[in-house]
N, C-alpha and C. Protein backbone atom coordinates (compact mmCIF):
# COMPACT_ATOMS: atom_id res chain seq x y z
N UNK A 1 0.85 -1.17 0.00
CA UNK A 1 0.00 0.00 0.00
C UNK A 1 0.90 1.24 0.00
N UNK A 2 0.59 2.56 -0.89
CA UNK A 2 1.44 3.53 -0.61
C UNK A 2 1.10 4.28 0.50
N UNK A 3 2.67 4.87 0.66
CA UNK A 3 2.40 5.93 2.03
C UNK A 3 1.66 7.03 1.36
N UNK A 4 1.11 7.58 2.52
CA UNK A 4 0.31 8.97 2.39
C UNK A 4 1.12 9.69 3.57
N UNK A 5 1.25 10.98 2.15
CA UNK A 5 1.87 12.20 3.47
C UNK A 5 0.71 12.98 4.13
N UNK A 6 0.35 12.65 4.97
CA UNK A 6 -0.30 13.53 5.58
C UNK A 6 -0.14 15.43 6.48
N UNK A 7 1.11 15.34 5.63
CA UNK A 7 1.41 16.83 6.21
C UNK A 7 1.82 17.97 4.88
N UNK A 8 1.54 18.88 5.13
CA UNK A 8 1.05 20.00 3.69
C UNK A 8 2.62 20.31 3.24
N UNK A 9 3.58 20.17 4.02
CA UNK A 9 4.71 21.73 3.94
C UNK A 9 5.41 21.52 2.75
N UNK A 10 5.62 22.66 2.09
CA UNK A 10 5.90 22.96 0.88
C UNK A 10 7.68 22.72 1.16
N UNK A 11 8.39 22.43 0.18
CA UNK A 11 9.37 23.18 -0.23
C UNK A 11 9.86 24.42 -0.36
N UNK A 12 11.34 24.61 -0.02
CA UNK A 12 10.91 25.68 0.43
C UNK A 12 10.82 26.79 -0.97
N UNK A 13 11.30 26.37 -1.94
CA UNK A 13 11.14 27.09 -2.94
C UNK A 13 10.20 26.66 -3.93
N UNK A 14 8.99 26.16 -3.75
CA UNK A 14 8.32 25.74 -4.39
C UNK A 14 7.53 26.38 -5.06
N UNK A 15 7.09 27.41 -4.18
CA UNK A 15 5.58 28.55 -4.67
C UNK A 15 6.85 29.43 -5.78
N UNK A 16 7.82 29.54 -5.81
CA UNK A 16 8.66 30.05 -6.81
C UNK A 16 8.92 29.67 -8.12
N UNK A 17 9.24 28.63 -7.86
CA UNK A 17 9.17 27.66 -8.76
C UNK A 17 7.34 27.63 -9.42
N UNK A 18 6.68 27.59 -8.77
CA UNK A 18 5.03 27.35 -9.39
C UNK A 18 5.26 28.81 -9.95
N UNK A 19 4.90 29.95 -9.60
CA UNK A 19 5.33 31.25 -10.08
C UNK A 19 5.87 31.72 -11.66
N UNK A 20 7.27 30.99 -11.62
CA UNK A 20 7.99 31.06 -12.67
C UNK A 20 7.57 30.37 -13.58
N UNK A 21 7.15 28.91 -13.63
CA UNK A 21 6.62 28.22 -14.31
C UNK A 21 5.12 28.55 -14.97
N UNK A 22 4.27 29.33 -13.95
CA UNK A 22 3.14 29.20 -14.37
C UNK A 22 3.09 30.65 -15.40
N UNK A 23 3.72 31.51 -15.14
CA UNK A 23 3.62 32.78 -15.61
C UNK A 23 4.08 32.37 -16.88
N UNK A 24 5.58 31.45 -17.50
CA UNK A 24 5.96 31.00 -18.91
C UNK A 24 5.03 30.65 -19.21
N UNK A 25 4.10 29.62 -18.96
CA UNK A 25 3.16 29.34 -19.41
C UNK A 25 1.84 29.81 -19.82
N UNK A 26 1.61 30.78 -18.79
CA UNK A 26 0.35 31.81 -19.67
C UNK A 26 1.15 32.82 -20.48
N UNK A 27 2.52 33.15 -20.61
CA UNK A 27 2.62 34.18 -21.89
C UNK A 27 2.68 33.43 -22.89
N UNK A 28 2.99 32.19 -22.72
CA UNK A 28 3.76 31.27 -24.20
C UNK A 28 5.03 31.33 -24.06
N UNK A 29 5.87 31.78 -23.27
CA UNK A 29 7.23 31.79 -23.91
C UNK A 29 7.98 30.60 -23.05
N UNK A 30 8.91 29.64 -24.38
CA UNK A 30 9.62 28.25 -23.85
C UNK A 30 10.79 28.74 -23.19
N UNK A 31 10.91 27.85 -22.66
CA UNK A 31 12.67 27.49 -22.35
C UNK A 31 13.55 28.09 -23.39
N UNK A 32 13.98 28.33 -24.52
CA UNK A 32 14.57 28.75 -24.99
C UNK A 32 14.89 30.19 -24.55
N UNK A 33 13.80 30.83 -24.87
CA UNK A 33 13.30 32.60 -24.27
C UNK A 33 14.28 32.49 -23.10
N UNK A 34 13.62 31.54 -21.87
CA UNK A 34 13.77 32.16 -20.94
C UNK A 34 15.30 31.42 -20.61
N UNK A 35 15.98 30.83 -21.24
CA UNK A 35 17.55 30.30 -21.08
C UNK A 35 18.23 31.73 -21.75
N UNK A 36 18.14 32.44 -22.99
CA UNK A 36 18.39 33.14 -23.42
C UNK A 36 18.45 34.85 -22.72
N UNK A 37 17.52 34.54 -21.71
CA UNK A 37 17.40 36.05 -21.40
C UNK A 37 18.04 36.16 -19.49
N UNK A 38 18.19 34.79 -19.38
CA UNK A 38 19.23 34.53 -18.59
C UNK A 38 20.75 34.40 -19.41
N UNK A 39 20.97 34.16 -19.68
CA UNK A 39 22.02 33.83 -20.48
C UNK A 39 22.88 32.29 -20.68
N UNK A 40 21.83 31.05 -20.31
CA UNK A 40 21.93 30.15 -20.56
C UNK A 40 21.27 29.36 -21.25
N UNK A 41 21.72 27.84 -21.54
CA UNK A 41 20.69 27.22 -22.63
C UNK A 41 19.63 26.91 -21.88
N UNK A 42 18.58 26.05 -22.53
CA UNK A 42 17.38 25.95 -21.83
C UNK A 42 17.23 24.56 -21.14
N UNK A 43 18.20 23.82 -21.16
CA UNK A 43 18.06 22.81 -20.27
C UNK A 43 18.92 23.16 -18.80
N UNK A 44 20.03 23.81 -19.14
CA UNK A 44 19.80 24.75 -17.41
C UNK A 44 18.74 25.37 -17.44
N UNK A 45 18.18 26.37 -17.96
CA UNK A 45 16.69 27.36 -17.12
C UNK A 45 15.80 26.25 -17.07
N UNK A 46 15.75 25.04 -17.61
CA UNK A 46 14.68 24.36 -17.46
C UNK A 46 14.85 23.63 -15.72
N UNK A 47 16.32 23.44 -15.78
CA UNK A 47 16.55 22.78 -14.41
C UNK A 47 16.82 23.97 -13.34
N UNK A 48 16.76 25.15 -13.63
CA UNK A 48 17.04 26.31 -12.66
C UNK A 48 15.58 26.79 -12.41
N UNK A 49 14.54 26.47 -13.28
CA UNK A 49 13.16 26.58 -12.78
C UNK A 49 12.05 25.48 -11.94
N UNK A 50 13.30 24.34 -12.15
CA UNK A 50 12.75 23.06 -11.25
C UNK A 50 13.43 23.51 -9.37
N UNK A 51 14.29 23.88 -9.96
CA UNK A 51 14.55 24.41 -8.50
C UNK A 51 15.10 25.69 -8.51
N UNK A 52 14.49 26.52 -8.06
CA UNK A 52 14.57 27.51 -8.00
C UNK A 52 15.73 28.02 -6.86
N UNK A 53 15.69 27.44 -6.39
CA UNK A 53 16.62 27.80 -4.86
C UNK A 53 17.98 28.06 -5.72
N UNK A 54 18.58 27.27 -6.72
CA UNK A 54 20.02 27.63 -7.45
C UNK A 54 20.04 28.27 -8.66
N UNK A 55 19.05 29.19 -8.35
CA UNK A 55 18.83 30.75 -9.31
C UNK A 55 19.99 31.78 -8.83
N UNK A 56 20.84 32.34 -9.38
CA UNK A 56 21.32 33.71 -8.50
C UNK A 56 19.84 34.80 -8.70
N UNK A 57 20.90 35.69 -8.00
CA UNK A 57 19.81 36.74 -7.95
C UNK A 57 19.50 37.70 -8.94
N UNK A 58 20.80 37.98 -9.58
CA UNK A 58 20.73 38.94 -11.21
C UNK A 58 20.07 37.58 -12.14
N UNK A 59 19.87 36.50 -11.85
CA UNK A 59 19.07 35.64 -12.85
C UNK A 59 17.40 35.72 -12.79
N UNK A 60 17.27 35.46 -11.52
CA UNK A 60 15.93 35.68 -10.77
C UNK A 60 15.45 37.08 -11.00
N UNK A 61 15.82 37.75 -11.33
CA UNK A 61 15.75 39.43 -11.43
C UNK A 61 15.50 39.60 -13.19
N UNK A 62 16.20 39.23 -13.79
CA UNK A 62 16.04 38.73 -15.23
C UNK A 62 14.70 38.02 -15.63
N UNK A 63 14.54 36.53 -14.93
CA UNK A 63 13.38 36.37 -15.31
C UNK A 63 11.77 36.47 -14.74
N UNK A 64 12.08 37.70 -13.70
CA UNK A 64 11.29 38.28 -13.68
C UNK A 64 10.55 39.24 -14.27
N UNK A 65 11.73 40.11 -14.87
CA UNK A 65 11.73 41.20 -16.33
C UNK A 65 10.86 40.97 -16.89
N UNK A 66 11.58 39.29 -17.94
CA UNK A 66 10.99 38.64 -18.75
C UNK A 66 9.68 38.41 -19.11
N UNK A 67 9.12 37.94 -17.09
CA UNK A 67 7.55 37.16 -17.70
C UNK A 67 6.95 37.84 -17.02
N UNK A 68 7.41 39.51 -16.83
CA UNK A 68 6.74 40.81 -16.53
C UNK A 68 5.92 40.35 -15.13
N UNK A 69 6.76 39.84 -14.19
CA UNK A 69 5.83 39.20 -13.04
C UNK A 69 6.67 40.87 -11.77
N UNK A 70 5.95 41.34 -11.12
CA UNK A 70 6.33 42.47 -10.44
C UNK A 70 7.06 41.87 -9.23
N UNK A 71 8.55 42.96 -9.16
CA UNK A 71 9.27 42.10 -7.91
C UNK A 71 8.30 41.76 -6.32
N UNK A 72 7.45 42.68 -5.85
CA UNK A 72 6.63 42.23 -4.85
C UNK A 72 6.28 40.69 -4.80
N UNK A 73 5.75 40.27 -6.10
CA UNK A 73 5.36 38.99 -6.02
C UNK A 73 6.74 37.81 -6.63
N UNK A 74 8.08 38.44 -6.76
CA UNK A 74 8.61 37.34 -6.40
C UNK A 74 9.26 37.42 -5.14
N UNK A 75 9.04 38.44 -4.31
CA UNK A 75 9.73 38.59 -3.16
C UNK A 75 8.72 37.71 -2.05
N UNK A 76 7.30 37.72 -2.34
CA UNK A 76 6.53 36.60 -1.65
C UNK A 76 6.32 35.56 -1.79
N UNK A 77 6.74 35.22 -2.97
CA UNK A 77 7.35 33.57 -3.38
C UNK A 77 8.31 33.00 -2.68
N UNK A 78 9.41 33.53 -2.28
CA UNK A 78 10.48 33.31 -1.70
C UNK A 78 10.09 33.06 -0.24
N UNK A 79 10.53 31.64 0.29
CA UNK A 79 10.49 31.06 2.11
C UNK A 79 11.70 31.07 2.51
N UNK A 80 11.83 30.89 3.11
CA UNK A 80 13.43 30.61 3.80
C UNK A 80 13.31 29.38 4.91
C-alpha cells in the first residue's frame, strides 16, 4: 500500500518555482526565451526553474523582467 503524506509543507522554494513556471506558461514563452534572457541554454533554465533555490539573484531578477511578473510577487514567493 502507498504511504500517504499527511502533512502539507511545501518546499521551500516551491511557490517560486510554481510562479515562474506558471507565468511561462500563460505568456507562451519556452525554455529557450527564458535560457536566453538569462544567459543560458534551456536545459539549465529548465533545471534552474525546477529548482529555483540555485537561481542567482541577477538571474531571478532577469526572469522576472521577462515574464513581466512584479518584484513584490517574487519577493513573496520566496520562504526561507
Amino acid at each position: 500500500m502507498p504511504r500517504t503524506n499527511l502533512c502539507k509543507r511545501q518546499k521551500p522554494h516551491e511557490q517560486l518555482g510554481r510562479l515562474l513556471a506558471g507565468a511561462a506558461w500563460d505568456r507562451k514563452i519556452g525554455m529557450e526565451e527564458l535560457g536566453a534572457a538569462i544567459g543560458r541554454n534551456r536545459n539549465t533554465a529548465s533545471a534552474r526553474i525546477r529548482d529555483p533555490g540555485s537561481l542567482t539573484v541577477s538571474e531571478l531578477v532577469k526572469l522576472g523582467r521577462k515574464l513581466e511578473i512584479p518584484i513584490d510577487e517574487l519577493r513573496a514567493a520566496i520562504r526561507y
